[in-house]
N, C-alpha and C. Protein backbone atom coordinates (compact mmCIF):
# COMPACT_ATOMS: atom_id res chain seq x y z
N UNK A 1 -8.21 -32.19 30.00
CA UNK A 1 -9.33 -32.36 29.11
C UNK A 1 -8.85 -32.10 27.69
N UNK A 2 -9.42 -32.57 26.90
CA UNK A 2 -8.72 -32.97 25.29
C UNK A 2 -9.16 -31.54 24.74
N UNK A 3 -8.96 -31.01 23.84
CA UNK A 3 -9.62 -29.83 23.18
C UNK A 3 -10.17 -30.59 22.10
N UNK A 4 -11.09 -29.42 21.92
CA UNK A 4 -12.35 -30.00 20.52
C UNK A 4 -11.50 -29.75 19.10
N UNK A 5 -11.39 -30.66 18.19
CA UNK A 5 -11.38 -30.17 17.08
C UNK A 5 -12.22 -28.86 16.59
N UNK A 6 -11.81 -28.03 15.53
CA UNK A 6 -12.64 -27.12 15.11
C UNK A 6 -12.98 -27.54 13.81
N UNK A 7 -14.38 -26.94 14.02
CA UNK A 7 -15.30 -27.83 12.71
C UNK A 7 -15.02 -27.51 11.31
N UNK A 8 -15.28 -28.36 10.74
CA UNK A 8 -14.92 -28.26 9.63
C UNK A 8 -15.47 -26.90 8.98
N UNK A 9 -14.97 -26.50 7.68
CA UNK A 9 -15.49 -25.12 7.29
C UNK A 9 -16.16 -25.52 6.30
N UNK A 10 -16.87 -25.29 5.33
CA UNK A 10 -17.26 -25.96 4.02
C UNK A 10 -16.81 -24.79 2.95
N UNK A 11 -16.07 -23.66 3.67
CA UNK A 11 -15.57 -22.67 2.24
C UNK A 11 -14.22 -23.12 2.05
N UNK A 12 -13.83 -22.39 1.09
CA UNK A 12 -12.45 -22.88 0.45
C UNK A 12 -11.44 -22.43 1.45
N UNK A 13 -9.88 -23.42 1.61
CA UNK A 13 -9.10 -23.20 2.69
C UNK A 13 -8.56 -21.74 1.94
N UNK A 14 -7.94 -21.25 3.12
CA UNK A 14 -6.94 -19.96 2.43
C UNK A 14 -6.09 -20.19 1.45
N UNK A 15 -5.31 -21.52 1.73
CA UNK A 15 -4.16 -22.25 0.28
C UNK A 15 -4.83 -22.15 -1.42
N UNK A 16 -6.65 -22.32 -1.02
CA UNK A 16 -7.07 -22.65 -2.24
C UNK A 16 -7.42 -21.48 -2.72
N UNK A 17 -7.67 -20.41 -1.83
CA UNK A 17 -8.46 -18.90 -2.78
C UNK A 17 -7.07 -18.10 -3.22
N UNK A 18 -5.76 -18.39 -2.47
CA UNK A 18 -4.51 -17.64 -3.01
C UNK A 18 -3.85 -18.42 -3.86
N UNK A 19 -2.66 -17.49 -4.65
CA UNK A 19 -2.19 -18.68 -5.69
C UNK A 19 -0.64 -19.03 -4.58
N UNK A 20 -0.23 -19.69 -4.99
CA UNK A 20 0.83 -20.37 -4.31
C UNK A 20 2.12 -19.51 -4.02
N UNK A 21 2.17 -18.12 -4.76
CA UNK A 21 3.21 -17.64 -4.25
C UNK A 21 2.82 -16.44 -3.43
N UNK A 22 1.56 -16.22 -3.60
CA UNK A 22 0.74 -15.57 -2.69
C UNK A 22 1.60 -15.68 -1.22
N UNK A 23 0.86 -17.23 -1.28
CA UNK A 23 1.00 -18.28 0.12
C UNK A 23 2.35 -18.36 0.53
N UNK A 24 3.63 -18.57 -0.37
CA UNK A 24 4.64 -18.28 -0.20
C UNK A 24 4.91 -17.23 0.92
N UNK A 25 4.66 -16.01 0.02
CA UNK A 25 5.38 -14.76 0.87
C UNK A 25 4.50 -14.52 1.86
N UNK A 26 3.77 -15.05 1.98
CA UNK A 26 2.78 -14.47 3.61
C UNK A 26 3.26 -15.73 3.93
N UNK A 27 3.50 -16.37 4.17
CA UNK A 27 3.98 -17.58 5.28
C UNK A 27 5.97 -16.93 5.51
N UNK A 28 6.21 -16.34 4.46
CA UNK A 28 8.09 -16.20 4.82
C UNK A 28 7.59 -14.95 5.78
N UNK A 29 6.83 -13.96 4.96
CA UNK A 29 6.59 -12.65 5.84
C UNK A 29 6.38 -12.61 7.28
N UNK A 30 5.37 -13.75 7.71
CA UNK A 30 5.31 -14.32 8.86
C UNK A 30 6.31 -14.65 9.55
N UNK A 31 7.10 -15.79 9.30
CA UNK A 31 7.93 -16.09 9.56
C UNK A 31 9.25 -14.88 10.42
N UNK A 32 9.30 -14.03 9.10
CA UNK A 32 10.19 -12.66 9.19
C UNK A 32 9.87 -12.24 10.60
N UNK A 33 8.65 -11.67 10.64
CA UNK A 33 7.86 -10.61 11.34
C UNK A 33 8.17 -11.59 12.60
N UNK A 34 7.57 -12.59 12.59
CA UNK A 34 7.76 -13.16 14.66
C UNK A 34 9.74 -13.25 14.89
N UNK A 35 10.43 -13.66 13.81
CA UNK A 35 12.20 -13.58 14.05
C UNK A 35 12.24 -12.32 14.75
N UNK A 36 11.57 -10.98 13.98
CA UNK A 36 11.90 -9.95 14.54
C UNK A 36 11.30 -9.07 15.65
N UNK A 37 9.98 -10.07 15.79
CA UNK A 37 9.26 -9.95 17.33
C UNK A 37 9.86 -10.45 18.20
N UNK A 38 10.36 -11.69 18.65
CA UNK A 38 11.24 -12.41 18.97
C UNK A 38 12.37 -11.31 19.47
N UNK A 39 13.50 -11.04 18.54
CA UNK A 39 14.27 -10.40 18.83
C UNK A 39 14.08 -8.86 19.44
N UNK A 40 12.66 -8.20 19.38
CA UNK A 40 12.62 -7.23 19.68
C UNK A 40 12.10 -7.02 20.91
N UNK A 41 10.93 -7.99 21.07
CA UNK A 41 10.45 -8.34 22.88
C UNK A 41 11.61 -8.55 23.86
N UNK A 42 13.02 -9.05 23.47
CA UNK A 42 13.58 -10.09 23.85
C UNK A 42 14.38 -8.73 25.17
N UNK A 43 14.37 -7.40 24.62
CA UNK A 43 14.91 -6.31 25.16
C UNK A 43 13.73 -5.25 26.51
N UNK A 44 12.85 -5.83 25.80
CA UNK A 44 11.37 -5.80 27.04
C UNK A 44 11.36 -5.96 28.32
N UNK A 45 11.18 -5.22 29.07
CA UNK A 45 10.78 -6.21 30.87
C UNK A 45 9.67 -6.61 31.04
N UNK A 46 10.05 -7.57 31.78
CA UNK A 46 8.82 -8.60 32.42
C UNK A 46 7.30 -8.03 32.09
N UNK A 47 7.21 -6.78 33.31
CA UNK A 47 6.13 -5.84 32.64
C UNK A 47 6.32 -4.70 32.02
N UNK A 48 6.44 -5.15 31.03
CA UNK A 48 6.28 -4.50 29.80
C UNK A 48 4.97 -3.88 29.87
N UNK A 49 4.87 -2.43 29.05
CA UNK A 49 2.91 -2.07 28.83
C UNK A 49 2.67 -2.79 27.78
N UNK A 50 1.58 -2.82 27.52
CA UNK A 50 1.08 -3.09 26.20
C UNK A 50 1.23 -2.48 24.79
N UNK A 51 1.58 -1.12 25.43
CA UNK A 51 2.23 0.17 24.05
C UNK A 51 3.53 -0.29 23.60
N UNK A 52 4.40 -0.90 24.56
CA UNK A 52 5.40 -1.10 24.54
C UNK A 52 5.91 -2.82 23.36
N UNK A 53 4.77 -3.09 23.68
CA UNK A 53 4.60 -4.50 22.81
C UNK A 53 4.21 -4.37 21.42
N UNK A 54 3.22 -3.41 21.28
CA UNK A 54 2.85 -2.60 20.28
C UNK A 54 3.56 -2.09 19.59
N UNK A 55 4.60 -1.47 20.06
CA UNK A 55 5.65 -1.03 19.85
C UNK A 55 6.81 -1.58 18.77
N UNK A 56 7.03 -2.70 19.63
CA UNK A 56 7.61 -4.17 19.53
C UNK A 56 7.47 -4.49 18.00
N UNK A 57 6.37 -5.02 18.09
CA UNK A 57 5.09 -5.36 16.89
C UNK A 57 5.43 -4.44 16.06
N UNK A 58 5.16 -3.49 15.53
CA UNK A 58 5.34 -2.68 14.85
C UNK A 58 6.86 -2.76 14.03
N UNK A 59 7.70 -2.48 15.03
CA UNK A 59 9.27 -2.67 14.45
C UNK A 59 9.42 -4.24 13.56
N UNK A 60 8.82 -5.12 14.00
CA UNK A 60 8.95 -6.56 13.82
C UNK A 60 8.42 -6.63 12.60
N UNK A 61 7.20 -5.86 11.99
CA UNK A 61 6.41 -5.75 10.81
C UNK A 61 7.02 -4.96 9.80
N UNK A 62 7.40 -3.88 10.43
CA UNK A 62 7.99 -2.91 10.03
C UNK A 62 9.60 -3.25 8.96
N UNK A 63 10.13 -4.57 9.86
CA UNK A 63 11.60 -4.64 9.71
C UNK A 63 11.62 -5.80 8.17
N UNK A 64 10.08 -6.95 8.66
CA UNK A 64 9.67 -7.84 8.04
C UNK A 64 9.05 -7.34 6.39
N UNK A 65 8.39 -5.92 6.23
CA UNK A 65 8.35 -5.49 5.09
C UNK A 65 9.60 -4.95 4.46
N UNK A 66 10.45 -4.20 5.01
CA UNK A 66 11.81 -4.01 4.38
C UNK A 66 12.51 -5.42 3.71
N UNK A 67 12.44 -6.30 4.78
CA UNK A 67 13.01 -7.40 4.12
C UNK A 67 12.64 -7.91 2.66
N UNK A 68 11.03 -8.23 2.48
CA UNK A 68 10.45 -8.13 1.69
C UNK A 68 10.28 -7.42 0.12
N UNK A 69 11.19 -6.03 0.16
CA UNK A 69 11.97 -5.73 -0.54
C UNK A 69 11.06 -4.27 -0.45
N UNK A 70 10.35 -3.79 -0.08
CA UNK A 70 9.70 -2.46 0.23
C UNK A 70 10.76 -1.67 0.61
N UNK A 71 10.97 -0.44 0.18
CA UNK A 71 11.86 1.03 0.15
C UNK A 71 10.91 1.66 1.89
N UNK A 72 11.65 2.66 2.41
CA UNK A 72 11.02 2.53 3.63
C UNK A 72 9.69 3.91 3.16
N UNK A 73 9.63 4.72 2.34
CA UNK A 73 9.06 5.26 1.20
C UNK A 73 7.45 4.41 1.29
N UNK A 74 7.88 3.54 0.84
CA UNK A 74 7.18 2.45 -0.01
C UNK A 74 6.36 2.28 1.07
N UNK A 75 6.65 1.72 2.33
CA UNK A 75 6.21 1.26 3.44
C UNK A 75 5.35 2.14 4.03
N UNK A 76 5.60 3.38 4.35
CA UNK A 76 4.84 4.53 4.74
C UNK A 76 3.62 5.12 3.51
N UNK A 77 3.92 5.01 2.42
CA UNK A 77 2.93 5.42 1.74
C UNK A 77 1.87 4.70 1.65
N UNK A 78 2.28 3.09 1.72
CA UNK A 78 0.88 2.07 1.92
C UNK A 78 0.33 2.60 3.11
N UNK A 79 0.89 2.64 4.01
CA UNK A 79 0.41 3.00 5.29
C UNK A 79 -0.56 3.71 5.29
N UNK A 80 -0.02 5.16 4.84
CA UNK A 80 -0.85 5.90 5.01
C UNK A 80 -2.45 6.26 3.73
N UNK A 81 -2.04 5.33 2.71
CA UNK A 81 -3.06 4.26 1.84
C UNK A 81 -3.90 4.17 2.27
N UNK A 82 -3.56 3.35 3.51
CA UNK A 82 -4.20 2.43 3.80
C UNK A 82 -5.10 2.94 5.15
N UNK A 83 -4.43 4.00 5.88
CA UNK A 83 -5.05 4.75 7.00
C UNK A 83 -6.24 5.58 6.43
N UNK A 84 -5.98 6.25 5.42
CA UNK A 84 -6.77 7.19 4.53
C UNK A 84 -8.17 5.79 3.91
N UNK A 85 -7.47 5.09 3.58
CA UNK A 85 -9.16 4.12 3.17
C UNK A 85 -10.07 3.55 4.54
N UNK A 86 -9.55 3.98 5.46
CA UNK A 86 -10.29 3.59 6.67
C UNK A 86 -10.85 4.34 7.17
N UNK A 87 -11.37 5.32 6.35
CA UNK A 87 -12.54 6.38 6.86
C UNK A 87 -13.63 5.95 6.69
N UNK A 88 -13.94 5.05 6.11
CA UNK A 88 -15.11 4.28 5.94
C UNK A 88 -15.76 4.98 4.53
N UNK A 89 -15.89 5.80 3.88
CA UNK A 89 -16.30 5.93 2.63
C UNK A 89 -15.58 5.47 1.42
N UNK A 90 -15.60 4.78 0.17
CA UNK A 90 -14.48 5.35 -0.84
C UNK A 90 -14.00 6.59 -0.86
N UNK A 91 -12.53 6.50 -1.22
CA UNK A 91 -11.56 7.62 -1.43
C UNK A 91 -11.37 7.98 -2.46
N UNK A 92 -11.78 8.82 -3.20
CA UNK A 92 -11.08 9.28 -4.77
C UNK A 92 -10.20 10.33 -4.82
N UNK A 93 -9.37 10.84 -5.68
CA UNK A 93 -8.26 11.55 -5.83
C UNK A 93 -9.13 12.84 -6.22
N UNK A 94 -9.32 14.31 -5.50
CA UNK A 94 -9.87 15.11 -5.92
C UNK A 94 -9.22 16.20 -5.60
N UNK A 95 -10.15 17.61 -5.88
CA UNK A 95 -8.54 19.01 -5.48
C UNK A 95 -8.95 18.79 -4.17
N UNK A 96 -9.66 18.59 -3.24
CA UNK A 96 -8.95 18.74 -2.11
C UNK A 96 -8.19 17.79 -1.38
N UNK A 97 -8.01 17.03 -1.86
CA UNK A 97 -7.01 15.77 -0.94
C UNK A 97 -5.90 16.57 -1.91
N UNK A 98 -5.83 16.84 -2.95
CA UNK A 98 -4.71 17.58 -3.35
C UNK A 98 -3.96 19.19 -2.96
N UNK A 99 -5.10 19.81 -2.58
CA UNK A 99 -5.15 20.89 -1.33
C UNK A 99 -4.72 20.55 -0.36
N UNK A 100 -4.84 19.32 0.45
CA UNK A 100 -4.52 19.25 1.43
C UNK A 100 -2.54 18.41 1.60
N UNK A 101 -2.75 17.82 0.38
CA UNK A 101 -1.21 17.72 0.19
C UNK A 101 -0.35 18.42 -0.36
N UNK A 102 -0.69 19.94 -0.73
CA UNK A 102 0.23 20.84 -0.57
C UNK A 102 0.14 21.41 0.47
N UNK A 103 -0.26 21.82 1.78
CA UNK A 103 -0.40 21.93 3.10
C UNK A 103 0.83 21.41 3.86
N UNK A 104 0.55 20.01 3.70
CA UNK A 104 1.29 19.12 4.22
C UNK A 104 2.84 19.58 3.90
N UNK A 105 3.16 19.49 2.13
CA UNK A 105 4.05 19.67 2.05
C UNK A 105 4.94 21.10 2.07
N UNK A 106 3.66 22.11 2.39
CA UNK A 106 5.00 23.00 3.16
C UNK A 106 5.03 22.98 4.41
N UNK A 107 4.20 22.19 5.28
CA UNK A 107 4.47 22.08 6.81
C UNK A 107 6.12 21.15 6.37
N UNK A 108 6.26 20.09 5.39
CA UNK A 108 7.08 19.66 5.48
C UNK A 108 8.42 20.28 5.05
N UNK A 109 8.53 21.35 4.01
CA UNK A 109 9.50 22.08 3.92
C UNK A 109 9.69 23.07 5.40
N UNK A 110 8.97 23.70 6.05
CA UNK A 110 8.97 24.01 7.15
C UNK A 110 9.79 23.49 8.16
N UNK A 111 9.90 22.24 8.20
CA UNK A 111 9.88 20.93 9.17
C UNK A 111 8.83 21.25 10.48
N UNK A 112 8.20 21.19 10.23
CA UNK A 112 7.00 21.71 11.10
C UNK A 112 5.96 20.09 10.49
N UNK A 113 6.06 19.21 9.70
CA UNK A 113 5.18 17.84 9.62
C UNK A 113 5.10 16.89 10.81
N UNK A 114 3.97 16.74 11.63
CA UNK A 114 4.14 16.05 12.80
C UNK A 114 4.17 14.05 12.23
N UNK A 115 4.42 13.03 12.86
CA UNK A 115 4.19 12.31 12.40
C UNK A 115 3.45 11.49 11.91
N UNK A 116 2.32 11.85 12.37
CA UNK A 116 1.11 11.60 11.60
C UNK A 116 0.76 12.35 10.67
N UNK A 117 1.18 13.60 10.56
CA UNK A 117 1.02 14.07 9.00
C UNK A 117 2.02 13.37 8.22
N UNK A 118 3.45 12.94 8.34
CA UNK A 118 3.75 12.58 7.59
C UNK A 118 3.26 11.12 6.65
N UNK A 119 2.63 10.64 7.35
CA UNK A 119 2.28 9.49 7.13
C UNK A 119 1.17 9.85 6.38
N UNK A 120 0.30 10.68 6.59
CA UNK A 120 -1.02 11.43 5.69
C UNK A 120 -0.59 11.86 4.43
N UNK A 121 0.65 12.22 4.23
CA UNK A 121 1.44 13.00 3.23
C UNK A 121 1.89 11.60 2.29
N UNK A 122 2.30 10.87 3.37
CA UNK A 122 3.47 9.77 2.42
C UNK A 122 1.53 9.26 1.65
N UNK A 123 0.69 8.72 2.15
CA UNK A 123 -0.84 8.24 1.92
C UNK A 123 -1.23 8.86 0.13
N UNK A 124 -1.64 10.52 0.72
CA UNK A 124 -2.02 11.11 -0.40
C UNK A 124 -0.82 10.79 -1.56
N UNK A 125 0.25 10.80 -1.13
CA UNK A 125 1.36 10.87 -2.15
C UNK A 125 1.33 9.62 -3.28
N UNK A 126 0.86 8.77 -2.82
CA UNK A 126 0.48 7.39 -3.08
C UNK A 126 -0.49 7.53 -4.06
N UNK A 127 -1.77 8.12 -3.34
CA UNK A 127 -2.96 8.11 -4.05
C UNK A 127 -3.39 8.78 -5.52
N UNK A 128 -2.26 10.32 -5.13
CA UNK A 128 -1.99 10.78 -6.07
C UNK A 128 -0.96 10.47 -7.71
N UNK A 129 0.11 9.64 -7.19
CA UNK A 129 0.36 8.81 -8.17
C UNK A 129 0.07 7.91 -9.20
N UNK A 130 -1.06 6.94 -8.26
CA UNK A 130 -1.88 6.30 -8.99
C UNK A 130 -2.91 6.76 -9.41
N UNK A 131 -2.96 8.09 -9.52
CA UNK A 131 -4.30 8.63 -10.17
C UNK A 131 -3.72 9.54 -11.39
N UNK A 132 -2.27 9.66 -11.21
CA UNK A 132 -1.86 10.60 -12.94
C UNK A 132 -1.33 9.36 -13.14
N UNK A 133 -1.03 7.94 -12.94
CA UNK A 133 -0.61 7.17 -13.90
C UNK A 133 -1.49 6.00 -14.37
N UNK A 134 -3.13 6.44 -13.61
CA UNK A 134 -4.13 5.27 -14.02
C UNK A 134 -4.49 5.56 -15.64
N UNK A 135 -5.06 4.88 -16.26
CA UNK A 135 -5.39 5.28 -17.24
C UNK A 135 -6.64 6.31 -17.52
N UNK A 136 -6.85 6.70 -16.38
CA UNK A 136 -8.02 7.81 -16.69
C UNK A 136 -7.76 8.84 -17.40
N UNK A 137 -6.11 9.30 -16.62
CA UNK A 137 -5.68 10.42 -17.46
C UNK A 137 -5.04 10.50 -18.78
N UNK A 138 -4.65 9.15 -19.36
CA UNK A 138 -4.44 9.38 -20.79
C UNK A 138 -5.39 10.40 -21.66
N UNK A 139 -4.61 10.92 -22.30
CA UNK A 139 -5.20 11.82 -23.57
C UNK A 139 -5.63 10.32 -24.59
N UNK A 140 -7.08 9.95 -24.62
CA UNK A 140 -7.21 8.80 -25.27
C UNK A 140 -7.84 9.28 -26.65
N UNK A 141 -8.61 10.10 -26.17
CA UNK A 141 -9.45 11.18 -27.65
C UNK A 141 -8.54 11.09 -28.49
N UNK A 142 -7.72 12.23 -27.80
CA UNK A 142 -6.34 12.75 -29.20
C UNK A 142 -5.94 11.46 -29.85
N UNK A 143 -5.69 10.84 -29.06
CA UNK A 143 -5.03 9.40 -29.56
C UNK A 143 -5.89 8.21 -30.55
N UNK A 144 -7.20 8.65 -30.15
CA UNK A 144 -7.83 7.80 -31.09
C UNK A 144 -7.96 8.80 -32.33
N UNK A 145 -8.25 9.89 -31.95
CA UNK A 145 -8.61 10.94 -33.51
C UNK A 145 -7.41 10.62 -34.56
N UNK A 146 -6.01 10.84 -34.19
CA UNK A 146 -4.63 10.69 -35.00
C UNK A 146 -4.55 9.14 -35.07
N UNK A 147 -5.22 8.33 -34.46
CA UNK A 147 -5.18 7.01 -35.08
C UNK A 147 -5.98 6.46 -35.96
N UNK A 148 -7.58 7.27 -36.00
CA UNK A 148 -8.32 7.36 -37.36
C UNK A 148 -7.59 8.20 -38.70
N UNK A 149 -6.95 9.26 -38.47
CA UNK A 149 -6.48 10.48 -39.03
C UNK A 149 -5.34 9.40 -40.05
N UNK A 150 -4.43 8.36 -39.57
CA UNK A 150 -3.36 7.39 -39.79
C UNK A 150 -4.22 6.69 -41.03
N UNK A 151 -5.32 6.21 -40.17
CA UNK A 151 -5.57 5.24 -41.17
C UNK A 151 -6.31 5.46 -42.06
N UNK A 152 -7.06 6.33 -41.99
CA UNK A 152 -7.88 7.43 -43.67
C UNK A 152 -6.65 7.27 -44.15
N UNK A 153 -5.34 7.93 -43.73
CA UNK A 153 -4.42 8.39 -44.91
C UNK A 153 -3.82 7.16 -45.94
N UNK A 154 -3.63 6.00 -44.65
CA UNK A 154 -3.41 4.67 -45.20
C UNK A 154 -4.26 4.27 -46.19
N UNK A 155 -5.43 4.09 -46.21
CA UNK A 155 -6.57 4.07 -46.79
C UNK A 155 -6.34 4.83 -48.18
N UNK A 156 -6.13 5.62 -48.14
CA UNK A 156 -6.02 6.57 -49.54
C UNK A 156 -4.85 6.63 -50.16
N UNK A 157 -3.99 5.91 -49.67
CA UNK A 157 -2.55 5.60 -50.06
C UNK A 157 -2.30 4.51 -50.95
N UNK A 158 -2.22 4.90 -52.09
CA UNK A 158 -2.07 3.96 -53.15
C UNK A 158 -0.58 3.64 -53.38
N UNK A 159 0.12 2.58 -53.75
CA UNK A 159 1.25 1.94 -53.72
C UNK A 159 1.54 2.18 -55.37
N UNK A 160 3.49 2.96 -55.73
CA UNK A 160 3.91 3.24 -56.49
C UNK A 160 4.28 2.22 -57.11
């Protein structure tokens, strides 16, 4: 029996809402990721669990963002980004997510960080970065006061 076409969509294709190099690297990334599914199932038995595929998967994604040019750093801190925004509320950078990543990091001087803390750790570490280098924290006051302060003086500066 023939299969049905699937109906047409009337929203924009995925090609058209991304820009083209978007589309690029998620089609190579792809690409990457099944080479290294491929190669990583390939060591699997027959029955395999499903953890085990998971598993698989993971390394294959895992191997496919390194390629990509991600530090393995890099990789874990989205992660855990990205685990931390899936609590279902917004996340903002406050003292206690900052409380709680000094915790972390003396379980980690310890070596006492299990791996899911580390990944909580690499997360906040993330979050916290982008929150002393967003522009919230510029000193913008000071900066505008000495940039009025500049131009009064300019202003009153008569040419010899």
């Amino acid at each position: 029996m023939p299969s049905k076409k699937p109906p047409e969509s009337e929203t924009e294709s995925p090609q058209e809402s991304i820009s083209q190099h978007a589309s690029d690297w998620i089609r190579q990334f792809i690409k990457h990721a099944e080479l290294y599914f491929v190669d990583a199932s390939e060591v699997l038995a027959s029955d395999a669990s499903a953890s085990e595929y998971q598993e698989a998967t993971i390394r294959a994604v895992f191997q496919a963002l390194r390629d990509s040019g991600m530090t393995v750093e890099a990789v874990l801190e989205t992660i855990g980004y990205v685990a931390i925004e899936q609590t279902g509320s917004p996340v903002k950078w406050n003292s206690e997510l900052n409380q709680r990543r000094f915790v972390l990091i003396d379980k980690q001087i310890q070596e006492m960080l299990t791996p899911d803390e580390r990944i909580e750790l690499a997360g906040l570490t993330k979050m916290m970065r982008e929150q002393v280098e967003s522009e919230t924290n510029l000193p913008l006051e000071g900066a505008k006061e000495l940039h009025r302060k500049l131009m009064d003086l300019d202003a009153t500066d008569k040419p010899r």
